[in-house]
PDB file of N, CA and C in Angstrom:
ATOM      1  N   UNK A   1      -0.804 -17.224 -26.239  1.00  0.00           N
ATOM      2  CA  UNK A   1      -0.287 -16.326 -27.248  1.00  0.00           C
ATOM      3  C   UNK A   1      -1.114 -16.439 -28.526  1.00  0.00           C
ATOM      4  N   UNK A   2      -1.403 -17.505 -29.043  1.00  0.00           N
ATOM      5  CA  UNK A   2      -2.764 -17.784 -30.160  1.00  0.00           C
ATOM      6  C   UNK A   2      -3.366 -16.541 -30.084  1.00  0.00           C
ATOM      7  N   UNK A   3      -4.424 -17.056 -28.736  1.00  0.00           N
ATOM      8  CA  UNK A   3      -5.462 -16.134 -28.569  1.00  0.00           C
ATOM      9  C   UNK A   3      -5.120 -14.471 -28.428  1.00  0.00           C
ATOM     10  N   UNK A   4      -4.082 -14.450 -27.698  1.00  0.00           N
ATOM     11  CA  UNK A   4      -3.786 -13.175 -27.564  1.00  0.00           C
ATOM     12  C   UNK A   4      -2.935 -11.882 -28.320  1.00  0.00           C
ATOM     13  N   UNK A   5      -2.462 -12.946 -29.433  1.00  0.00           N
ATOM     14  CA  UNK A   5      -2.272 -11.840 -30.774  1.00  0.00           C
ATOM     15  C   UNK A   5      -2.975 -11.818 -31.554  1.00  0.00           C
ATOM     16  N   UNK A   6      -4.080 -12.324 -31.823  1.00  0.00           N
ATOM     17  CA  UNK A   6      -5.022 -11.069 -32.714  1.00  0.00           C
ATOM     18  C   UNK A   6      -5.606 -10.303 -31.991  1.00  0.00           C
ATOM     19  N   UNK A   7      -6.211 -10.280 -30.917  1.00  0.00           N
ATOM     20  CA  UNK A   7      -6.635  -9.397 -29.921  1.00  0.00           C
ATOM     21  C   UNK A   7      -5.367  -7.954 -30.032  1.00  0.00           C
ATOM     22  N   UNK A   8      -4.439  -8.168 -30.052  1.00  0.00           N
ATOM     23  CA  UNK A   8      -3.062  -7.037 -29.921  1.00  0.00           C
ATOM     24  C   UNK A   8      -3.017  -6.381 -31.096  1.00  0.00           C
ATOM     25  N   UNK A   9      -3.809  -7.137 -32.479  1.00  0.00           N
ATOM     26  CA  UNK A   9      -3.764  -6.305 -33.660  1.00  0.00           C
ATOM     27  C   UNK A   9      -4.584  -6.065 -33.670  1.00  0.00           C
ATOM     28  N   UNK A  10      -5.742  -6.147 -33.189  1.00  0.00           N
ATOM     29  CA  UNK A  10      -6.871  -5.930 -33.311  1.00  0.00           C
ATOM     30  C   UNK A  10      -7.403  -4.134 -32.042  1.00  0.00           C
ATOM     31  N   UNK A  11      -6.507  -4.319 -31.156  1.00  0.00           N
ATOM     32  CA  UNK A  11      -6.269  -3.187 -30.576  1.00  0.00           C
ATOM     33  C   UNK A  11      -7.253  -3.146 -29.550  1.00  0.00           C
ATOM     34  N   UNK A  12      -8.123  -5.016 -29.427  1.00  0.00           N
ATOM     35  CA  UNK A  12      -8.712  -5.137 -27.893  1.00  0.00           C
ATOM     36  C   UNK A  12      -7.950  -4.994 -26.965  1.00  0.00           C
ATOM     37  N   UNK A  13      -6.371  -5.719 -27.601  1.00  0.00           N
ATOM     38  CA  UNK A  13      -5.697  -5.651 -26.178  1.00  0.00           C
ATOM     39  C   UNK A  13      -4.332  -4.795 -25.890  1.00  0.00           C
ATOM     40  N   UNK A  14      -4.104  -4.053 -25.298  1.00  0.00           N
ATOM     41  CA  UNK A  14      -2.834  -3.657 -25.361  1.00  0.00           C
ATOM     42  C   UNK A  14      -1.796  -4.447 -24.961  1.00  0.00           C
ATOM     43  N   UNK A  15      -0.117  -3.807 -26.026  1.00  0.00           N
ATOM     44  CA  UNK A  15       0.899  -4.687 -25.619  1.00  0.00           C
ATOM     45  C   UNK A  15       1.480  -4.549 -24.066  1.00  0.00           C
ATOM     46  N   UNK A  16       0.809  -3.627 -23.242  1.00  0.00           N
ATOM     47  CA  UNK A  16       1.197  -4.192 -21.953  1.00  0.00           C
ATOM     48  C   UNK A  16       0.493  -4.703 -21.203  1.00  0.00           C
ATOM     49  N   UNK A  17      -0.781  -4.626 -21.268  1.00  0.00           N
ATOM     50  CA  UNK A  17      -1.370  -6.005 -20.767  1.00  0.00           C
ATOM     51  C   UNK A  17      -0.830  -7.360 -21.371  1.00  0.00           C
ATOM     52  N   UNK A  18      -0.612  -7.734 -22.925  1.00  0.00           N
ATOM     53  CA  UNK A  18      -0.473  -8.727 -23.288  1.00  0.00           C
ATOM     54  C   UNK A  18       1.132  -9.061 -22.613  1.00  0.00           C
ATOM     55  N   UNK A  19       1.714  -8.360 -22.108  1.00  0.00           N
ATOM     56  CA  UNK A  19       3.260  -8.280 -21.590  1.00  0.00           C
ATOM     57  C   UNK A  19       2.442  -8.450 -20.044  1.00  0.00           C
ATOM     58  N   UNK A  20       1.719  -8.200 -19.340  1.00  0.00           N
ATOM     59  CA  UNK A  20       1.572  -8.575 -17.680  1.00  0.00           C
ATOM     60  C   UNK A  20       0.488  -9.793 -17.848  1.00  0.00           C
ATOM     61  N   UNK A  21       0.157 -10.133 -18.606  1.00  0.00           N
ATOM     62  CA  UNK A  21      -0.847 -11.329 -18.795  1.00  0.00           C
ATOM     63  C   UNK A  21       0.325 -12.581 -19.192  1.00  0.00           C
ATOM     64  N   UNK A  22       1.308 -12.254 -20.064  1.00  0.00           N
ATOM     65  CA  UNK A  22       2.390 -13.641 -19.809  1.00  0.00           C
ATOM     66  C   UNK A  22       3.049 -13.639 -18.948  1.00  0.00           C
ATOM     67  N   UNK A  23       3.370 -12.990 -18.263  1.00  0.00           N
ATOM     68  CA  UNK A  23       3.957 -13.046 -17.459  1.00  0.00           C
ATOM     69  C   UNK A  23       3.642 -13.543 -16.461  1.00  0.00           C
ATOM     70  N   UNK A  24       2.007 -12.821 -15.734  1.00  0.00           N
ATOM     71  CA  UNK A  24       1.499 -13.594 -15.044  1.00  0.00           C
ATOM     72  C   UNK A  24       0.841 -15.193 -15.056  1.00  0.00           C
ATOM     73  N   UNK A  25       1.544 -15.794 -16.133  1.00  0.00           N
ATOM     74  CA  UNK A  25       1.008 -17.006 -16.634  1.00  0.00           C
ATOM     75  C   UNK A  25       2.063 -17.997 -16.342  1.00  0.00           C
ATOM     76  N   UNK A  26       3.477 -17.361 -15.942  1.00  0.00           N
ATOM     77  CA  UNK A  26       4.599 -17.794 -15.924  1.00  0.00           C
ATOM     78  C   UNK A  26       4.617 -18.671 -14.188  1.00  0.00           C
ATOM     79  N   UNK A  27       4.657 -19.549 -13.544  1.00  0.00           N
ATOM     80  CA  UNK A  27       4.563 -20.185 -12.206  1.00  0.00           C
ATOM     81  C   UNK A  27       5.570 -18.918 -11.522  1.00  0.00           C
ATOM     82  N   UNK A  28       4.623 -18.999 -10.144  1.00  0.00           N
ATOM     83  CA  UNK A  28       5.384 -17.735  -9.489  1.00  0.00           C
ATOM     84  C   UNK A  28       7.390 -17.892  -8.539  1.00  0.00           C
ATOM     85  N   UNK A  29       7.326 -18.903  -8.158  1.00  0.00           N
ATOM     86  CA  UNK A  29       8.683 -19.725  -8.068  1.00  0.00           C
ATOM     87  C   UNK A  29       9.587 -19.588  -9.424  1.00  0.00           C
ATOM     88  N   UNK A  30       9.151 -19.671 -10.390  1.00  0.00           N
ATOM     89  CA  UNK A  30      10.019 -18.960 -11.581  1.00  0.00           C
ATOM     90  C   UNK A  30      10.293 -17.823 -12.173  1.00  0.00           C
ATOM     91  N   UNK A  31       8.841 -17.093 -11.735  1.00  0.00           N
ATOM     92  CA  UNK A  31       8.834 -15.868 -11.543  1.00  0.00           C
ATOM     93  C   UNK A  31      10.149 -15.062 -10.961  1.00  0.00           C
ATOM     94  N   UNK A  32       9.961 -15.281  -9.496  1.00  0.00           N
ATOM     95  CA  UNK A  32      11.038 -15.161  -8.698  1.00  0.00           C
ATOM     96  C   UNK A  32      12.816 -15.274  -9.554  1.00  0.00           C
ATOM     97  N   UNK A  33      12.996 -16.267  -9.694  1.00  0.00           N
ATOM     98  CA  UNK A  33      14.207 -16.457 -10.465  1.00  0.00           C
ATOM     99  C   UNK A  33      14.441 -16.124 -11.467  1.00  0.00           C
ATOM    100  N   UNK A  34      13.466 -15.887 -12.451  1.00  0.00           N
ATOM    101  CA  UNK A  34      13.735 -14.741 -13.674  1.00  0.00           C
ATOM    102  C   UNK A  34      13.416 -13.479 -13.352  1.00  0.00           C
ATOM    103  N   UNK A  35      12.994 -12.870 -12.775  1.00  0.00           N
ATOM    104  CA  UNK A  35      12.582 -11.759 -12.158  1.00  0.00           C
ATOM    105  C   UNK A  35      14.387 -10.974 -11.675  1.00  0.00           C
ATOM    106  N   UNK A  36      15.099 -11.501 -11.037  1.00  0.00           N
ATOM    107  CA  UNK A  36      16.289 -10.962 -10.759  1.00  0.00           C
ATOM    108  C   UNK A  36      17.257 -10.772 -11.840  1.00  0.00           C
ATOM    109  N   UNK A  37      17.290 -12.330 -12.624  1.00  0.00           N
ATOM    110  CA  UNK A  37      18.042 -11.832 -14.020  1.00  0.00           C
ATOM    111  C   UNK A  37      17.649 -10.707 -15.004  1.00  0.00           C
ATOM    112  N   UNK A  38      16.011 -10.465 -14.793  1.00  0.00           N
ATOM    113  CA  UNK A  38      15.725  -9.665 -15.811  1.00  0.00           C
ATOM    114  C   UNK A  38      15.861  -8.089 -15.086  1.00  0.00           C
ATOM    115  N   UNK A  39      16.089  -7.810 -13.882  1.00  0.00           N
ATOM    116  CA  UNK A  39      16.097  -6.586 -13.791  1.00  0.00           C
ATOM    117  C   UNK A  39      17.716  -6.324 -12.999  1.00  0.00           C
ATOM    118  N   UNK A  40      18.540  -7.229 -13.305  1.00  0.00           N
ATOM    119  CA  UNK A  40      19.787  -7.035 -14.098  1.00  0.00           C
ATOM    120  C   UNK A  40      20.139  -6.798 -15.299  1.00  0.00           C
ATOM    121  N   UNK A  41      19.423  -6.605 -15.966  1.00  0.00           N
ATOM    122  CA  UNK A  41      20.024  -5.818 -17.623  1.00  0.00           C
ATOM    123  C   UNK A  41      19.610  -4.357 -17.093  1.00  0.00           C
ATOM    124  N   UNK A  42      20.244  -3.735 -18.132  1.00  0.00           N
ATOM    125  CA  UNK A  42      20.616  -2.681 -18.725  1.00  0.00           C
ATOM    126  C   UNK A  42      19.303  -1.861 -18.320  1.00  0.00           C
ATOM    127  N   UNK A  43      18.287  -2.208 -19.364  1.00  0.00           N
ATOM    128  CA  UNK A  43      16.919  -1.282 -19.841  1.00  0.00           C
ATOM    129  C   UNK A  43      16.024  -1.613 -18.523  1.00  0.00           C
ATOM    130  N   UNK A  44      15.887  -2.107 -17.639  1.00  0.00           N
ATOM    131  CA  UNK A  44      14.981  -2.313 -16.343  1.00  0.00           C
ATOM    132  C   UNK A  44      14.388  -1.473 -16.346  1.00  0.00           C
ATOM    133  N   UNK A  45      13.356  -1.102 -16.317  1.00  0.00           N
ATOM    134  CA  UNK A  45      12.130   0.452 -15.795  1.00  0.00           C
ATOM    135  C   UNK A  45      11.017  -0.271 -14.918  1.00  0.00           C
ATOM    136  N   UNK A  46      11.062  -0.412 -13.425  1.00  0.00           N
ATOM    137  CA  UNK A  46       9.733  -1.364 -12.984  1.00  0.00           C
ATOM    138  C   UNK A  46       8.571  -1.032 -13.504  1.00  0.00           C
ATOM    139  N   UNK A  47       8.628   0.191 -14.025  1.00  0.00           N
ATOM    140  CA  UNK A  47       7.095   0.971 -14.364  1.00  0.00           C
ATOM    141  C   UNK A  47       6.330   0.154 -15.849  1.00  0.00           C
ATOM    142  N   UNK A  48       7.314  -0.964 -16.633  1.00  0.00           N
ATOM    143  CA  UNK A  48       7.099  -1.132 -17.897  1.00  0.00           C
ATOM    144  C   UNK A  48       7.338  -2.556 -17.371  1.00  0.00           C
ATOM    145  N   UNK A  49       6.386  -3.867 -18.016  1.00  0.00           N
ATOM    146  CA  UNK A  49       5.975  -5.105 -18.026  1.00  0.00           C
ATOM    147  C   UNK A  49       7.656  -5.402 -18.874  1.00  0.00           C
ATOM    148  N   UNK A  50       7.807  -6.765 -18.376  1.00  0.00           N
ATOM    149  CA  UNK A  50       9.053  -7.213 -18.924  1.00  0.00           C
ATOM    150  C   UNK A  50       8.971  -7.529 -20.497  1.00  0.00           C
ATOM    151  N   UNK A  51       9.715  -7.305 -21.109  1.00  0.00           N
ATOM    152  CA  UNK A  51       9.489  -7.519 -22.641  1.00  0.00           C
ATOM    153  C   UNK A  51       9.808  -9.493 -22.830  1.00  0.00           C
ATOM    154  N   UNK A  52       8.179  -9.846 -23.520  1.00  0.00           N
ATOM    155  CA  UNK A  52       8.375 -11.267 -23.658  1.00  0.00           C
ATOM    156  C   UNK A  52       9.623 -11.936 -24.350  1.00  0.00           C
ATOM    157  N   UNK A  53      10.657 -11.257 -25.216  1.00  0.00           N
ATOM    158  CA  UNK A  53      11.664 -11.599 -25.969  1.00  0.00           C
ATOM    159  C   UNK A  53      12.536 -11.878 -24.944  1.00  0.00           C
ATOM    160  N   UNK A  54      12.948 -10.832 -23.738  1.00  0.00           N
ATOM    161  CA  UNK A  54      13.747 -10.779 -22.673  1.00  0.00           C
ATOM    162  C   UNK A  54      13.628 -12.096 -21.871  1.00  0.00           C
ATOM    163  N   UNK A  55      12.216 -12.156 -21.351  1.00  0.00           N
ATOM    164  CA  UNK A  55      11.842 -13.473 -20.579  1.00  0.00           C
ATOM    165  C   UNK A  55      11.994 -14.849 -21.142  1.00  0.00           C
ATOM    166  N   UNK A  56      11.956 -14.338 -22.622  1.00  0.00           N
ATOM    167  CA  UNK A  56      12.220 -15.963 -23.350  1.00  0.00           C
ATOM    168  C   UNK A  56      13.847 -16.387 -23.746  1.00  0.00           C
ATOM    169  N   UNK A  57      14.654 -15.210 -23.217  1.00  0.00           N
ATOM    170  CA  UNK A  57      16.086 -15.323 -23.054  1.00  0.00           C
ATOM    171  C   UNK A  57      16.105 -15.770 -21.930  1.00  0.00           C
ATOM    172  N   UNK A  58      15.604 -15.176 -20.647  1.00  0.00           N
ATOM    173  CA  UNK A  58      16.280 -15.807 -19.706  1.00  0.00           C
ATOM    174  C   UNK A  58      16.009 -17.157 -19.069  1.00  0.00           C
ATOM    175  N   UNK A  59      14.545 -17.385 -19.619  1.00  0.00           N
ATOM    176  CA  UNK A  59      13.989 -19.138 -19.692  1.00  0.00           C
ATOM    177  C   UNK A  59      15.102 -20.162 -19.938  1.00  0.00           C
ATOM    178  N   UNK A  60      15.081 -19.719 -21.550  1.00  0.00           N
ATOM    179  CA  UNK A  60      16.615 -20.466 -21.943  1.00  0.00           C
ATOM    180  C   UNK A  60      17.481 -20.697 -21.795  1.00  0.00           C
ATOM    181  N   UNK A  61      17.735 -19.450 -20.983  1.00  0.00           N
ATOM    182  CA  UNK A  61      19.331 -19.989 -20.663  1.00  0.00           C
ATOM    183  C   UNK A  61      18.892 -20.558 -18.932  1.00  0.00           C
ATOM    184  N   UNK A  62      18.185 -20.816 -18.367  1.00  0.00           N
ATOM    185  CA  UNK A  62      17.960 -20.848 -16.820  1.00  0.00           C
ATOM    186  C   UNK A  62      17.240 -23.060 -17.010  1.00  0.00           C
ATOM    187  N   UNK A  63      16.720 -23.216 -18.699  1.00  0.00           N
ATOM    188  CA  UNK A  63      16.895 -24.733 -18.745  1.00  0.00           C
ATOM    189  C   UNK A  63      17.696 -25.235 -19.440  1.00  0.00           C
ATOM    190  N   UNK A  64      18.741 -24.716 -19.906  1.00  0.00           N
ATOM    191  CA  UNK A  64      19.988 -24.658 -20.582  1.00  0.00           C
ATOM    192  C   UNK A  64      20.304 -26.099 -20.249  1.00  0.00           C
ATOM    193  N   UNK A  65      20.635 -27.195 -20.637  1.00  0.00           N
ATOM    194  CA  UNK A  65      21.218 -28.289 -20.507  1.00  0.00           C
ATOM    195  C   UNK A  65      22.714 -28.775 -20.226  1.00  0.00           C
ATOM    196  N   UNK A  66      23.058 -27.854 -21.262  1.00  0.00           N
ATOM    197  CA  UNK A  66      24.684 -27.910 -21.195  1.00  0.00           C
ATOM    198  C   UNK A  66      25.614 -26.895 -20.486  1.00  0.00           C
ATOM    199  N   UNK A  67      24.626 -27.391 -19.161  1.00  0.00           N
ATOM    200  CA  UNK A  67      25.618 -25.942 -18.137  1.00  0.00           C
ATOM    201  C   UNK A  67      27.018 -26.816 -17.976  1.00  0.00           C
ATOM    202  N   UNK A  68      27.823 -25.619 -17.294  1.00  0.00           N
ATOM    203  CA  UNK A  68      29.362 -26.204 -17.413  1.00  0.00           C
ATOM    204  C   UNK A  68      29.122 -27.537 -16.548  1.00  0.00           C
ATOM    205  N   UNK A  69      28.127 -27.031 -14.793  1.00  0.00           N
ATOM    206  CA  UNK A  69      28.301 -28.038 -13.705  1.00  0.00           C
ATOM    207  C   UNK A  69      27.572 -29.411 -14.330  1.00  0.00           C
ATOM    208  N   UNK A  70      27.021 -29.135 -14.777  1.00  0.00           N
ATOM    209  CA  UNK A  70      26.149 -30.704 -15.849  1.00  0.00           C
ATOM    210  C   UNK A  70      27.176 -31.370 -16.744  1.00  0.00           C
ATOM    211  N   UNK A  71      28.417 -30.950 -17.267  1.00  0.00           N
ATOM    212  CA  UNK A  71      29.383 -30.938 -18.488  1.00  0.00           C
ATOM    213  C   UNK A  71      30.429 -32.038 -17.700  1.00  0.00           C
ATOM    214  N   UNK A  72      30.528 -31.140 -16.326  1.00  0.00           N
ATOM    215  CA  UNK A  72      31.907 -31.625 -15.468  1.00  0.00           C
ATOM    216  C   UNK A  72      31.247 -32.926 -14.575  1.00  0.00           C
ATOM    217  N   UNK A  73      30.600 -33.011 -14.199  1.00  0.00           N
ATOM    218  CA  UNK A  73      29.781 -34.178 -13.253  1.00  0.00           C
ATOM    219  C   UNK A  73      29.276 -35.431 -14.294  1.00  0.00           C
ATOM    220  N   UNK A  74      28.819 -34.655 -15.362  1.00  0.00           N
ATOM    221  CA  UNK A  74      28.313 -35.835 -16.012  1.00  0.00           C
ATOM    222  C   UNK A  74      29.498 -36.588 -17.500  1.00  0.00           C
ATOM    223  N   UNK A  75      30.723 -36.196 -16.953  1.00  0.00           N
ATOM    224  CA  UNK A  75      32.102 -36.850 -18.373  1.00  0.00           C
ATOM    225  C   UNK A  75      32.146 -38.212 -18.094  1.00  0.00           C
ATOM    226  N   UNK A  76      32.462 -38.911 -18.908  1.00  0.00           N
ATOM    227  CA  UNK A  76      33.007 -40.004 -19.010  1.00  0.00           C
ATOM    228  C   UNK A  76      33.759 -40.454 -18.259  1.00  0.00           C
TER     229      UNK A  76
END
């Protein structure tokens, strides 16, 4: 991402390449598993690269720590 936003203001690169270039940077086994959450929302269009804000939601919540089953297994 460094490298690849000034390139995006600079208008070497477009924002959907810079949207299929993270993505494709993402391991493909995770791919897979964010790939279903993300084309469960709402705005899905396959024709349009996933928006990096979207993917960095569903990261988060997919290494989320304080899932409930982690909460209940791991009490006192």
């Amino acid at each position: 991402m460094t490298m690849a936003t000034p390139l995006v203001n600079n208008a070497t690169l477009s924002d959907r390449h810079y949207k299929t270039l993270f993505w494709m940077g993402i391991p493909e086994d995770l791919q897979r598993i964010f790939e279903f959450r993300l084309q469960a929302g709402t705005t899905y269009n396959p024709r349009d690269p996933y928006d990096i804000e979207d993917i960095t939601k569903v990261a988060e919540r997919h290494f989320e720590h304080n899932k409930f089953t982690e909460m209940f297994f791991n009490a006192p």
